[in-house]
N, C-alpha and C. Protein backbone atom coordinates (compact mmCIF):
# COMPACT_ATOMS: atom_id res chain seq x y z
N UNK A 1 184.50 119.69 212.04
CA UNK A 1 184.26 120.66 210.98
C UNK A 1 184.23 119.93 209.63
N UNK A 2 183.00 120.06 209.10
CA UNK A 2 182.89 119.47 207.63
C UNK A 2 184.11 119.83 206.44
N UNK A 3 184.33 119.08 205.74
CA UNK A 3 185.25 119.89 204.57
C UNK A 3 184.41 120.49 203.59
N UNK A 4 185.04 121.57 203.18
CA UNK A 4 184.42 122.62 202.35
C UNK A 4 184.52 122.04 200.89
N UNK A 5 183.56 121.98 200.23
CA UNK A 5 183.43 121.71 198.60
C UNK A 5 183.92 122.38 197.97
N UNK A 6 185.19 121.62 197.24
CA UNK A 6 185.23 122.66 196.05
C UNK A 6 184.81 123.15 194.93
N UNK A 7 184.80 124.08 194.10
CA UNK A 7 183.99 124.44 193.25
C UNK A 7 184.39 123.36 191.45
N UNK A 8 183.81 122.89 191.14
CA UNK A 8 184.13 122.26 189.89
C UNK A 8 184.48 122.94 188.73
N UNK A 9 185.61 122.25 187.94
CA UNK A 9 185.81 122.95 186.53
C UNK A 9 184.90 122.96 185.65
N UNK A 10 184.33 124.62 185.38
CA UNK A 10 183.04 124.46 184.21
C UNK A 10 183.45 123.69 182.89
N UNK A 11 184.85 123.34 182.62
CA UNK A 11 185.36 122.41 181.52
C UNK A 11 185.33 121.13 181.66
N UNK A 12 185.40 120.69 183.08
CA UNK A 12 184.82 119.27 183.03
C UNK A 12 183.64 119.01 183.00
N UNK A 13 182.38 120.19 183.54
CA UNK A 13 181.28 119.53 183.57
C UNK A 13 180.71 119.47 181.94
N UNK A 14 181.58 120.27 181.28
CA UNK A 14 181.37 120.42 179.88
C UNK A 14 181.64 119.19 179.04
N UNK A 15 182.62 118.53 179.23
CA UNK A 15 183.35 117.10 178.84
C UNK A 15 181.90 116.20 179.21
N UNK A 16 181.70 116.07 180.74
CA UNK A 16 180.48 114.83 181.33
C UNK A 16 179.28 115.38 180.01
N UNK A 17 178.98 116.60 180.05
CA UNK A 17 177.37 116.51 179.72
C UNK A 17 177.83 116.45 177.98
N UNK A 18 178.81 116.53 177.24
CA UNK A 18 179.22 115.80 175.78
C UNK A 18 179.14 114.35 175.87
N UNK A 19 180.19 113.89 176.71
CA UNK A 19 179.89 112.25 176.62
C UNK A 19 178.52 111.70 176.83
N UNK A 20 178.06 111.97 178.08
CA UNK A 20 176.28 111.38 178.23
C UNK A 20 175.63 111.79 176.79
N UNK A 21 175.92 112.76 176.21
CA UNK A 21 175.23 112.87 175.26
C UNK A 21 175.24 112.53 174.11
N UNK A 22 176.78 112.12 173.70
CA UNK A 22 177.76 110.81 172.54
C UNK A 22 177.10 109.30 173.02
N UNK A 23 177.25 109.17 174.56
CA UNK A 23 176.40 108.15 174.78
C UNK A 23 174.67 107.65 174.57
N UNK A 24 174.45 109.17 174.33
CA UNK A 24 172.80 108.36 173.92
C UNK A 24 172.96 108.35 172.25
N UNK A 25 173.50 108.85 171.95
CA UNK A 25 173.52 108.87 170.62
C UNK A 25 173.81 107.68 169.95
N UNK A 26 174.99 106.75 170.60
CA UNK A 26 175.22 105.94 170.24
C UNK A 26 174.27 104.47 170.68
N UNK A 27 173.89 104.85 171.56
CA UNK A 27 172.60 103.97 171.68
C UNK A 27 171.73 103.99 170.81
N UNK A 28 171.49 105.10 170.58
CA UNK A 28 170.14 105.17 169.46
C UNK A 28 170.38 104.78 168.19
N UNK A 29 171.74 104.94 167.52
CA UNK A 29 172.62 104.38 166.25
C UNK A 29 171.83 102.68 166.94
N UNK A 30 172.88 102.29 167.99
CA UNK A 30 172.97 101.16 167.86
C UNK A 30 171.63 100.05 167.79
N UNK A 31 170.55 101.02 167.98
CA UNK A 31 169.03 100.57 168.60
C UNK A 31 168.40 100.57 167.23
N UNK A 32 168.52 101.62 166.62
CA UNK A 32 168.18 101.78 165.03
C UNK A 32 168.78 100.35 164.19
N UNK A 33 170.51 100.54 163.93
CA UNK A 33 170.77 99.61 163.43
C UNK A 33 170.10 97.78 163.49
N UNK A 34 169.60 97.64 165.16
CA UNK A 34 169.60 96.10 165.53
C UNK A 34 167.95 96.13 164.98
N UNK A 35 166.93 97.16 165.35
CA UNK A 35 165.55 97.44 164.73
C UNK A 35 165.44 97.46 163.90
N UNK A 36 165.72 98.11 163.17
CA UNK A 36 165.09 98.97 161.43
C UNK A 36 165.06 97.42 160.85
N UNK A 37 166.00 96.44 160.79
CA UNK A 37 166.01 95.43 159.66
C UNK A 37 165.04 94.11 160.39
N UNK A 38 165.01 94.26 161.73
CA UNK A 38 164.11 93.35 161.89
C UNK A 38 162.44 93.32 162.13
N UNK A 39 162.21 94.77 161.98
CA UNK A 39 160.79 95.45 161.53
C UNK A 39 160.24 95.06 160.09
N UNK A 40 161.95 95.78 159.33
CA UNK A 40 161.48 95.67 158.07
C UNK A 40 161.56 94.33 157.56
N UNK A 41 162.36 93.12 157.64
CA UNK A 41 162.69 91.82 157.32
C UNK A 41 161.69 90.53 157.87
N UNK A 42 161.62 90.99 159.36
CA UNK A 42 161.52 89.93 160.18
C UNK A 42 160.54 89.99 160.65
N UNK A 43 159.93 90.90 161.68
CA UNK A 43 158.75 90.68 162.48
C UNK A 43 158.14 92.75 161.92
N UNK A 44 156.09 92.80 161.59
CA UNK A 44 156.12 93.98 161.68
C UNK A 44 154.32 94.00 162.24
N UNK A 45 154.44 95.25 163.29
CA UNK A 45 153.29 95.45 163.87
C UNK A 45 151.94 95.57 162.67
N UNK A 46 151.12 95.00 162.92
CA UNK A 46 149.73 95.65 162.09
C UNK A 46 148.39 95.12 163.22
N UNK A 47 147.65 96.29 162.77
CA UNK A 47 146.31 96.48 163.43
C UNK A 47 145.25 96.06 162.48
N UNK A 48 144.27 95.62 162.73
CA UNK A 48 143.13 94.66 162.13
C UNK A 48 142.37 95.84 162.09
N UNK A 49 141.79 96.21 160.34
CA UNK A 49 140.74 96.88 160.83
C UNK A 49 139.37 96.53 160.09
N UNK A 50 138.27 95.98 160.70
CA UNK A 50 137.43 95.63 159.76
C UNK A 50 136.73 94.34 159.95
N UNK A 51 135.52 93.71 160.04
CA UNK A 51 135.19 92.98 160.80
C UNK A 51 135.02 91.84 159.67
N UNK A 52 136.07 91.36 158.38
CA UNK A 52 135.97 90.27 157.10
C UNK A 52 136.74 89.09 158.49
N UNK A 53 137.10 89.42 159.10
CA UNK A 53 137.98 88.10 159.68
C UNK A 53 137.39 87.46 160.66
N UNK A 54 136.36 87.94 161.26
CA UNK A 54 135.44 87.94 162.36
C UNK A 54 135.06 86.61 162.42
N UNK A 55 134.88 86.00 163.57
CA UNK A 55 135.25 86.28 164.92
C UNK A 55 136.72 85.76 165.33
N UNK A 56 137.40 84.82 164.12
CA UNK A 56 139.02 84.79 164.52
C UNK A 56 139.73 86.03 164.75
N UNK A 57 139.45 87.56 164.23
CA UNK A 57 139.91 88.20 164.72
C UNK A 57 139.09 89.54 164.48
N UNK A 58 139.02 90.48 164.96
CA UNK A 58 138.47 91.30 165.61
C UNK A 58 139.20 92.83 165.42
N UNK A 59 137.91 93.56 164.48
CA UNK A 59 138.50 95.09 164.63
C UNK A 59 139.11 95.98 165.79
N UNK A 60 140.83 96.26 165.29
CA UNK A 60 141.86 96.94 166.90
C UNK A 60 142.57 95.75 167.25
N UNK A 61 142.50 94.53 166.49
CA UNK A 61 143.79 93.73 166.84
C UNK A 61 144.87 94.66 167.00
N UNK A 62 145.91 93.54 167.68
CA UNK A 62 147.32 94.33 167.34
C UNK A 62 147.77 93.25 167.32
N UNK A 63 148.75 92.89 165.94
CA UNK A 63 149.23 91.74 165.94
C UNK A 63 151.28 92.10 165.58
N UNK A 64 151.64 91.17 166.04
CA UNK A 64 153.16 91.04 165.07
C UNK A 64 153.07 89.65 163.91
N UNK A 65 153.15 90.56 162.75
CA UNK A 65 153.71 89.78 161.62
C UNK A 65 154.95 88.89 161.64
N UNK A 66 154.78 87.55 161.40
CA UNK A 66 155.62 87.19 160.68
C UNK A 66 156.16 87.03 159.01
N UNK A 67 157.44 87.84 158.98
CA UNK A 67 157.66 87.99 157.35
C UNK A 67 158.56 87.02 157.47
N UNK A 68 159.27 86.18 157.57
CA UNK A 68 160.58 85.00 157.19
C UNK A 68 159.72 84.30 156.95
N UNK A 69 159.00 83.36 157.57
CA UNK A 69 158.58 81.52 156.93
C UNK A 69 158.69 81.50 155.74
N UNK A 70 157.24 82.48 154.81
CA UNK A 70 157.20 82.78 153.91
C UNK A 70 158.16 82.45 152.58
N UNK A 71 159.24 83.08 153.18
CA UNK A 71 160.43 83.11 152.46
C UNK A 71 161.04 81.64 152.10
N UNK A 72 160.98 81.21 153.18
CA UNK A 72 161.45 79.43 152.98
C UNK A 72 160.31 78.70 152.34
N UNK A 73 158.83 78.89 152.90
CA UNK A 73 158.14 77.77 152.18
C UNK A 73 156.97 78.43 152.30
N UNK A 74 155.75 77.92 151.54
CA UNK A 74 154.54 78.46 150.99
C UNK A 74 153.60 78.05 151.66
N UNK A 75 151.99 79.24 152.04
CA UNK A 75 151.35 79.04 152.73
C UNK A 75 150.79 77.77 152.48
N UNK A 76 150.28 77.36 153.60
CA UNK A 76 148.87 75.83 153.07
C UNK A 76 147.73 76.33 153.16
N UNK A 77 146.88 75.28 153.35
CA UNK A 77 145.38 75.48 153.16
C UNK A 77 145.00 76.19 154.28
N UNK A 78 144.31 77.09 154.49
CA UNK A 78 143.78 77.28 156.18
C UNK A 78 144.90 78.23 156.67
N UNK A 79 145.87 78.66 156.06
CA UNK A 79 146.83 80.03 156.79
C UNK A 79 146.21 80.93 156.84
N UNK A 80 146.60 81.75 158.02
CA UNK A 80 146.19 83.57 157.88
C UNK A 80 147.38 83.68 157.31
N UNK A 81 146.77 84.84 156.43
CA UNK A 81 148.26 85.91 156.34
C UNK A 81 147.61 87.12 155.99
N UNK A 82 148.97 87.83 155.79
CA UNK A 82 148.59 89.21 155.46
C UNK A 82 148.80 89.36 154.15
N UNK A 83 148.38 90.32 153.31
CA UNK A 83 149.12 90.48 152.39
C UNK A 83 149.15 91.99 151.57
N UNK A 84 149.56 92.52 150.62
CA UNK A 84 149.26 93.95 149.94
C UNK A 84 148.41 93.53 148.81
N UNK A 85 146.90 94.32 149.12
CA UNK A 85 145.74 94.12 148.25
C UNK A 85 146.28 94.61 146.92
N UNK A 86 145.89 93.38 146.31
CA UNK A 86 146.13 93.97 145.08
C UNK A 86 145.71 95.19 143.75
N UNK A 87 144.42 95.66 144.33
CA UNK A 87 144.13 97.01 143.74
C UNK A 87 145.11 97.96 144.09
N UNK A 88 145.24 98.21 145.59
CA UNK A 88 146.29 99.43 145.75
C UNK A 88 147.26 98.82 147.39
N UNK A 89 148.67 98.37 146.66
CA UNK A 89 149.63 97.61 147.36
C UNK A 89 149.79 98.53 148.83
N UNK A 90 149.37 99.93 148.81
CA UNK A 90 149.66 100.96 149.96
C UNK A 90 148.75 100.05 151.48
N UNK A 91 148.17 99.67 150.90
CA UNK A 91 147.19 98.89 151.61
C UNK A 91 147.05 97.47 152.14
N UNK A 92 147.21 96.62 153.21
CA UNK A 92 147.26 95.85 153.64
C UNK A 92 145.76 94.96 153.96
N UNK A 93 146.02 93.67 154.06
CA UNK A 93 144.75 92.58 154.04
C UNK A 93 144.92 91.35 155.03
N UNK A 94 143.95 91.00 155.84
CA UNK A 94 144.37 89.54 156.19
C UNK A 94 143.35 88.94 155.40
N UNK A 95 143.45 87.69 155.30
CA UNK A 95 142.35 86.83 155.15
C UNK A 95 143.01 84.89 155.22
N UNK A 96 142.48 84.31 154.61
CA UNK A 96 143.04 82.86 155.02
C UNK A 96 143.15 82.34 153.73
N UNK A 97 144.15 81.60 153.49
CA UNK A 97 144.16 80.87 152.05
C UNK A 97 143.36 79.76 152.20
N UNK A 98 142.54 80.10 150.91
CA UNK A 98 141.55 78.76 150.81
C UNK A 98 142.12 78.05 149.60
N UNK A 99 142.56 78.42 148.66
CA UNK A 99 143.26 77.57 147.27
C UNK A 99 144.90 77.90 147.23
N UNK A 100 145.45 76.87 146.28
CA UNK A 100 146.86 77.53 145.93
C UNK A 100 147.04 77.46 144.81
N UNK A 101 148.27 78.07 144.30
CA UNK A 101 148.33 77.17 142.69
C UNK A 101 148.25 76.18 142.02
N UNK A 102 147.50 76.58 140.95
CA UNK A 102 147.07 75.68 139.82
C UNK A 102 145.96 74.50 140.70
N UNK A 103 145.13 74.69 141.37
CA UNK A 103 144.00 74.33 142.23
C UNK A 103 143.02 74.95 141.25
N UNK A 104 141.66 73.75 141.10
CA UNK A 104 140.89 74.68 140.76
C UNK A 104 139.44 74.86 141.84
N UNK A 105 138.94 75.74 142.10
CA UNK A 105 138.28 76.06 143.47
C UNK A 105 136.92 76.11 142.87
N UNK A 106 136.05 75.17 143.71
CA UNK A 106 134.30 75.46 143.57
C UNK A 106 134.13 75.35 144.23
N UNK A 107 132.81 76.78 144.81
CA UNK A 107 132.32 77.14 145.82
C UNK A 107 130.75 77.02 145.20
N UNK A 108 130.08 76.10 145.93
CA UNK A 108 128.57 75.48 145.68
C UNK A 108 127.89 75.86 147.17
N UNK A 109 126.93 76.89 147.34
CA UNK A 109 125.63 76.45 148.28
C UNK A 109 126.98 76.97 149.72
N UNK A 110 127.95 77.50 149.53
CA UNK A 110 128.76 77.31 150.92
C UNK A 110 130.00 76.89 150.60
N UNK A 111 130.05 75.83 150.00
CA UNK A 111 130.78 74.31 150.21
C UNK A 111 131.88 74.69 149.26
N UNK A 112 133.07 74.30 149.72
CA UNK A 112 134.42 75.09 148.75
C UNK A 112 135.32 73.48 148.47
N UNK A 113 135.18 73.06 147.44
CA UNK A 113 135.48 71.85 147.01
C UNK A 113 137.25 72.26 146.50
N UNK A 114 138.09 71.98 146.45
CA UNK A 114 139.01 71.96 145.98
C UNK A 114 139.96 70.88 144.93
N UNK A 115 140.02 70.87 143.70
CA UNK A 115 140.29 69.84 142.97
C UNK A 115 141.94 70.22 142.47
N UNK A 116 142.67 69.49 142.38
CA UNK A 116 144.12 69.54 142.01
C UNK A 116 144.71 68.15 141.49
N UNK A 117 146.24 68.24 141.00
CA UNK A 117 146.83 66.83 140.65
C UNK A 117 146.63 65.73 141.81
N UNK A 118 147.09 66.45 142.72
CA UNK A 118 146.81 65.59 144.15
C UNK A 118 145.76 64.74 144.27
N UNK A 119 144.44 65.46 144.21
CA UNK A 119 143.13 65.44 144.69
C UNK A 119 142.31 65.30 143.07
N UNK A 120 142.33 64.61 142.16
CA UNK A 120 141.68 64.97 140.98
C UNK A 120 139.80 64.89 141.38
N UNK A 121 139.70 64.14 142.16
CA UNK A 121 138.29 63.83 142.89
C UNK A 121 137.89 64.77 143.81
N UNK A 122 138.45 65.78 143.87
CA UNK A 122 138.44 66.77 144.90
C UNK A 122 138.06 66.35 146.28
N UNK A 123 138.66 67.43 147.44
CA UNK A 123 138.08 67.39 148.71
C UNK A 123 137.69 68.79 149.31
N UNK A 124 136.77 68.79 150.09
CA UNK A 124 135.80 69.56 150.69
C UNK A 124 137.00 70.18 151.68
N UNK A 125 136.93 71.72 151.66
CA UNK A 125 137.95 72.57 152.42
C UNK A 125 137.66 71.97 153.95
N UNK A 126 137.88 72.04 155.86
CA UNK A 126 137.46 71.96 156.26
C UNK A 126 137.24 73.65 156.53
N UNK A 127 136.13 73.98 157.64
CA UNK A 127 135.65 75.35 157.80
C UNK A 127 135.20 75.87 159.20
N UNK A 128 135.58 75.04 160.08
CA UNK A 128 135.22 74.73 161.82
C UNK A 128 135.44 76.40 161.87
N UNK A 129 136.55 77.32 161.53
CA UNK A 129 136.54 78.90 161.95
C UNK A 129 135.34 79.54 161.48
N UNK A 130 134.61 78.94 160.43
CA UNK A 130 134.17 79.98 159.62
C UNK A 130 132.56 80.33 160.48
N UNK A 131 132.32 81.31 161.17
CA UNK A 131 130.97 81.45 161.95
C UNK A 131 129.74 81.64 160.93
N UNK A 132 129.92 83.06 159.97
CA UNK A 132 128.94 83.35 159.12
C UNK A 132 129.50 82.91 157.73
N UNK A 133 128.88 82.05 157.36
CA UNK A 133 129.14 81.31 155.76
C UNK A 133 128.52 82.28 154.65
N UNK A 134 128.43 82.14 153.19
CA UNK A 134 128.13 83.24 152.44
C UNK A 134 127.41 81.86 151.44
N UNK A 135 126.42 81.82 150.90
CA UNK A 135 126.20 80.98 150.00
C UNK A 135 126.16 81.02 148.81
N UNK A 136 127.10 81.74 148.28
CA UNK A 136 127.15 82.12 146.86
C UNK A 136 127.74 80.44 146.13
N UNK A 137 127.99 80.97 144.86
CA UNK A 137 128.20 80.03 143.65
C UNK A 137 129.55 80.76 142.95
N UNK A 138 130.64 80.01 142.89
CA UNK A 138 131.51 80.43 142.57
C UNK A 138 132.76 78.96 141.82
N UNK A 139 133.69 79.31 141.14
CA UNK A 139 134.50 79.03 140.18
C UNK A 139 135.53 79.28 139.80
N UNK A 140 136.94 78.66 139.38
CA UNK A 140 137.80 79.54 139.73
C UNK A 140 139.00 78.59 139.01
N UNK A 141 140.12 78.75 138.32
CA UNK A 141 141.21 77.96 137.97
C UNK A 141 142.22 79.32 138.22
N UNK A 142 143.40 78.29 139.41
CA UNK A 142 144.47 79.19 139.79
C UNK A 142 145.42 78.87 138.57
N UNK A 143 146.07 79.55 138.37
CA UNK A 143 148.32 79.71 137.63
C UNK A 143 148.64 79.67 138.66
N UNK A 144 149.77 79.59 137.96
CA UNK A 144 151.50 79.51 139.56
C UNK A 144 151.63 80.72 139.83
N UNK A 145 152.20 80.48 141.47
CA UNK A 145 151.95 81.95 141.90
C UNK A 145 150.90 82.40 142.47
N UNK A 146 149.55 81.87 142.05
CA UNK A 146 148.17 82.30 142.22
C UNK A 146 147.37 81.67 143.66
N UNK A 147 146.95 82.58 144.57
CA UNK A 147 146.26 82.03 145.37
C UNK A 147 145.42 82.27 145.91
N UNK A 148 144.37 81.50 146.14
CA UNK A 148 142.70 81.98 146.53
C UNK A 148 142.49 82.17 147.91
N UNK A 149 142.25 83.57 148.29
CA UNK A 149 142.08 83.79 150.03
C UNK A 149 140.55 84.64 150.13
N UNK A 150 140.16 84.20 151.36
CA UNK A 150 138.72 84.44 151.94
C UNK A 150 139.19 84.80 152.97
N UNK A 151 137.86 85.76 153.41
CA UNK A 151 137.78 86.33 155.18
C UNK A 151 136.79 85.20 155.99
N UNK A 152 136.73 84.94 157.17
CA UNK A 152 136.79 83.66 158.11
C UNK A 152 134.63 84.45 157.79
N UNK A 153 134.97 85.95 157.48
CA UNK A 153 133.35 85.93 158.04
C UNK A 153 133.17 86.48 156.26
N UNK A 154 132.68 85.48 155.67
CA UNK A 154 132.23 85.32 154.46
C UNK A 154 131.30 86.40 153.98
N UNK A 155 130.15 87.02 154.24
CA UNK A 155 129.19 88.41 153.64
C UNK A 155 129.89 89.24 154.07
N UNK A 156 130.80 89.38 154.82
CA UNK A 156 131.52 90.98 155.22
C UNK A 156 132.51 90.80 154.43
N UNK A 157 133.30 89.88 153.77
CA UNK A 157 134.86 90.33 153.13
C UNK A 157 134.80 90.25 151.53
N UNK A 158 135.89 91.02 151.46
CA UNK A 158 136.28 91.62 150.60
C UNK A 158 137.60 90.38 150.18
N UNK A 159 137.18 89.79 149.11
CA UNK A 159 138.60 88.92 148.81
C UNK A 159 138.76 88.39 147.55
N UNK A 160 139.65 87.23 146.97
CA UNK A 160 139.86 86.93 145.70
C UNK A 160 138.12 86.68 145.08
N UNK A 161 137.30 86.30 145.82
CA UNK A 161 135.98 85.85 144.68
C UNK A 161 135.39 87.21 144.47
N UNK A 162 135.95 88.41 144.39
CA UNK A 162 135.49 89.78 144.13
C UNK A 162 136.60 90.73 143.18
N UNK A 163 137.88 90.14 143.55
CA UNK A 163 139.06 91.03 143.13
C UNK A 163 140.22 90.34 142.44
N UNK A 164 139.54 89.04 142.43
CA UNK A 164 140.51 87.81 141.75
C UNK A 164 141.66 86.95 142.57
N UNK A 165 142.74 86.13 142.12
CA UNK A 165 143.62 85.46 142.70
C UNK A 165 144.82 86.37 143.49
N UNK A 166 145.13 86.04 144.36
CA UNK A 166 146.51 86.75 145.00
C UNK A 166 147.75 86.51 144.60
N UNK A 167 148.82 87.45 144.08
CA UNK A 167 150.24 86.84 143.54
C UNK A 167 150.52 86.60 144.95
N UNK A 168 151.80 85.55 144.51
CA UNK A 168 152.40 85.54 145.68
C UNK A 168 153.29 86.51 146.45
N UNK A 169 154.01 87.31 145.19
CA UNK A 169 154.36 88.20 145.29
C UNK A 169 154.13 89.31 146.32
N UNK A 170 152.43 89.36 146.36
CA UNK A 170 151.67 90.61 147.63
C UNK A 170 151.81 89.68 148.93
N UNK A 171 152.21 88.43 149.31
CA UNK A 171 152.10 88.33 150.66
C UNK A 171 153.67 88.85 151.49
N UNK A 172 153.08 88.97 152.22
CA UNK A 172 153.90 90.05 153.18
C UNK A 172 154.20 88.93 154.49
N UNK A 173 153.12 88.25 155.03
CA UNK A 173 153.80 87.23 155.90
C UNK A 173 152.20 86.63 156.97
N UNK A 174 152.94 86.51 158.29
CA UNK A 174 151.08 85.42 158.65
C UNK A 174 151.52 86.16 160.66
N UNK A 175 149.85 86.32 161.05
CA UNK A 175 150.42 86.76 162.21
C UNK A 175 150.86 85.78 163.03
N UNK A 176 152.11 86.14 163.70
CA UNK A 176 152.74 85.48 165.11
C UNK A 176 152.66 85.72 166.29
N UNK A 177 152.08 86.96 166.92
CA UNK A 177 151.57 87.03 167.92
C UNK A 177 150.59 88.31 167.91
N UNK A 178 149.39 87.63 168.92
CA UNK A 178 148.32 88.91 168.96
C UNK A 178 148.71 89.53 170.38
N UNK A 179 148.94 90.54 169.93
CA UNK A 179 149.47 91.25 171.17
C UNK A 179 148.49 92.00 172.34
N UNK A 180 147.16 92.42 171.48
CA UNK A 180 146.13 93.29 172.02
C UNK A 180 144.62 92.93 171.37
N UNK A 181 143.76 92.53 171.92
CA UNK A 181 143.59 92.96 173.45
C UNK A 181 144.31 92.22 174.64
N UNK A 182 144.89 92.42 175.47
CA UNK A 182 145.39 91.58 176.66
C UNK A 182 144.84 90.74 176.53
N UNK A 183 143.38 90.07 177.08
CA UNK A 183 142.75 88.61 177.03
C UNK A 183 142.87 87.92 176.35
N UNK A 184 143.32 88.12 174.89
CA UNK A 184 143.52 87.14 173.79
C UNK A 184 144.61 87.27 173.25
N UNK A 185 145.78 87.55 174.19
CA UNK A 185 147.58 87.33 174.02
C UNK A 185 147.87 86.08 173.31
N UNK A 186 148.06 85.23 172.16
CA UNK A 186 148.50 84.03 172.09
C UNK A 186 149.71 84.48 170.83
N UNK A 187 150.42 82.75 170.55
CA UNK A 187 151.18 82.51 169.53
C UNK A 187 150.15 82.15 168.29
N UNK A 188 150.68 82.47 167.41
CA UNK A 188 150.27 81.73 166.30
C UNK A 188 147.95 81.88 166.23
N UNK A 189 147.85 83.07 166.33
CA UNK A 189 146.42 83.36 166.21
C UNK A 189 146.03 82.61 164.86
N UNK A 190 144.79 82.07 164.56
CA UNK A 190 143.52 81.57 163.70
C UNK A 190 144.36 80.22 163.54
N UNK A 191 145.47 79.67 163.98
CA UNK A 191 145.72 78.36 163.65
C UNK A 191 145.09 77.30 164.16
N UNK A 192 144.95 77.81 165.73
CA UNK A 192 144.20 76.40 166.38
C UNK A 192 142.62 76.40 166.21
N UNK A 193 142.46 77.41 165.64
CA UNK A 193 140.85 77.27 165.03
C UNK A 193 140.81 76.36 164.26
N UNK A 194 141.61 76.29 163.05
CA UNK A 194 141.82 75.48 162.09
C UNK A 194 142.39 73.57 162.04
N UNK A 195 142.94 73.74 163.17
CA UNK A 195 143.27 72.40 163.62
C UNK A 195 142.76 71.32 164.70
N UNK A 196 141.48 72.11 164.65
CA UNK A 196 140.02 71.87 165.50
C UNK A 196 139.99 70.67 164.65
């Protein structure tokens, strides 16, 4: 003969379904707390929209930002990053630094010469990413702080030789991983273009 079940205290099942429910709560505190600062600080999702970066990257990316490097040391020649356009900061940008401060930048026929203390004889950017070139004529003396960024696909973007120099201030950080589309999962997207 089986033993008969007894009937449970409706006060304990009252106790279990409080705790499970103190327990998600406190998960979610604790999930918030370890997230929120490393979204906002450290790493943050953005989607590509717009075909200035083309073919290094591609309208419906999904990338994760990196915001720290930044913080320690300053882009070089040939970085992606992101940054807040400077007409209206609500708004986000990639493109690649082609100058930095106090550089002064000529763009002849294509050809983006870069002259500085370093370089008083200037040297020729290299451009192995760049598919569609733009052949305009252009000119340019950076300040500190100031830095000259282009889109990889030159007649489609929108960048400093239209809207001026970038503070440093608007960069936000450089992508670290492309997450989407699946086929083109990597670390460190538009770098090894550049180190071609």
């Amino acid at each position: 003969m089986e033993p008969a079940l007894e009937p449970r205290d409706p006060e304990e099942l009252e106790v279990k379904k409080n705790s499970s429910f103190l327990e998600i709560v406190k998960f979610a505190v604790i999930a918030i707390i370890i997230v929120a600062p490393i979204r906002m600080f450290i790493a943050k999702p953005f989607i590509v929209s717009g075909q200035s970066m083309d073919p290094t990257f591609q309208n419906g990316e999904y990338l994760i930002v990196d915001q720290l490097t930044y913080r320690f040391e300053d882009p070089s020649y040939g970085d992606v990053i992101i940054f807040k356009y400077p007409r209206d900061t609500s708004k986000y940008f990639i493109k690649r630094v082609i100058g930095q401060p106090k550089d002064t930048i000529e763009i002849k026929n294509g050809t983006i010469t870069i002259y500085n203390e370093k370089s008083p004889e200037g040297f020729a950017l290299p451009d192995e990413y760049v598919k569609y070139k733009s052949f305009d004529n252009f000119s340019i003396v950076l300040k500190d702080h100031e830095y000259f960024v282009m889109g990889d696909n030159r007649p489609e973007s929108s960048d400093s030789r239209f809207w001026g120099p970038l503070k440093d201030s608007l960069i936000v950080g450089r992508p670290f991983i492309r997450l989407f589309p699946f086929s083109k999962i990597d670390l460190f997207p538009g770098y090894e273009e550049n180190s071609s």
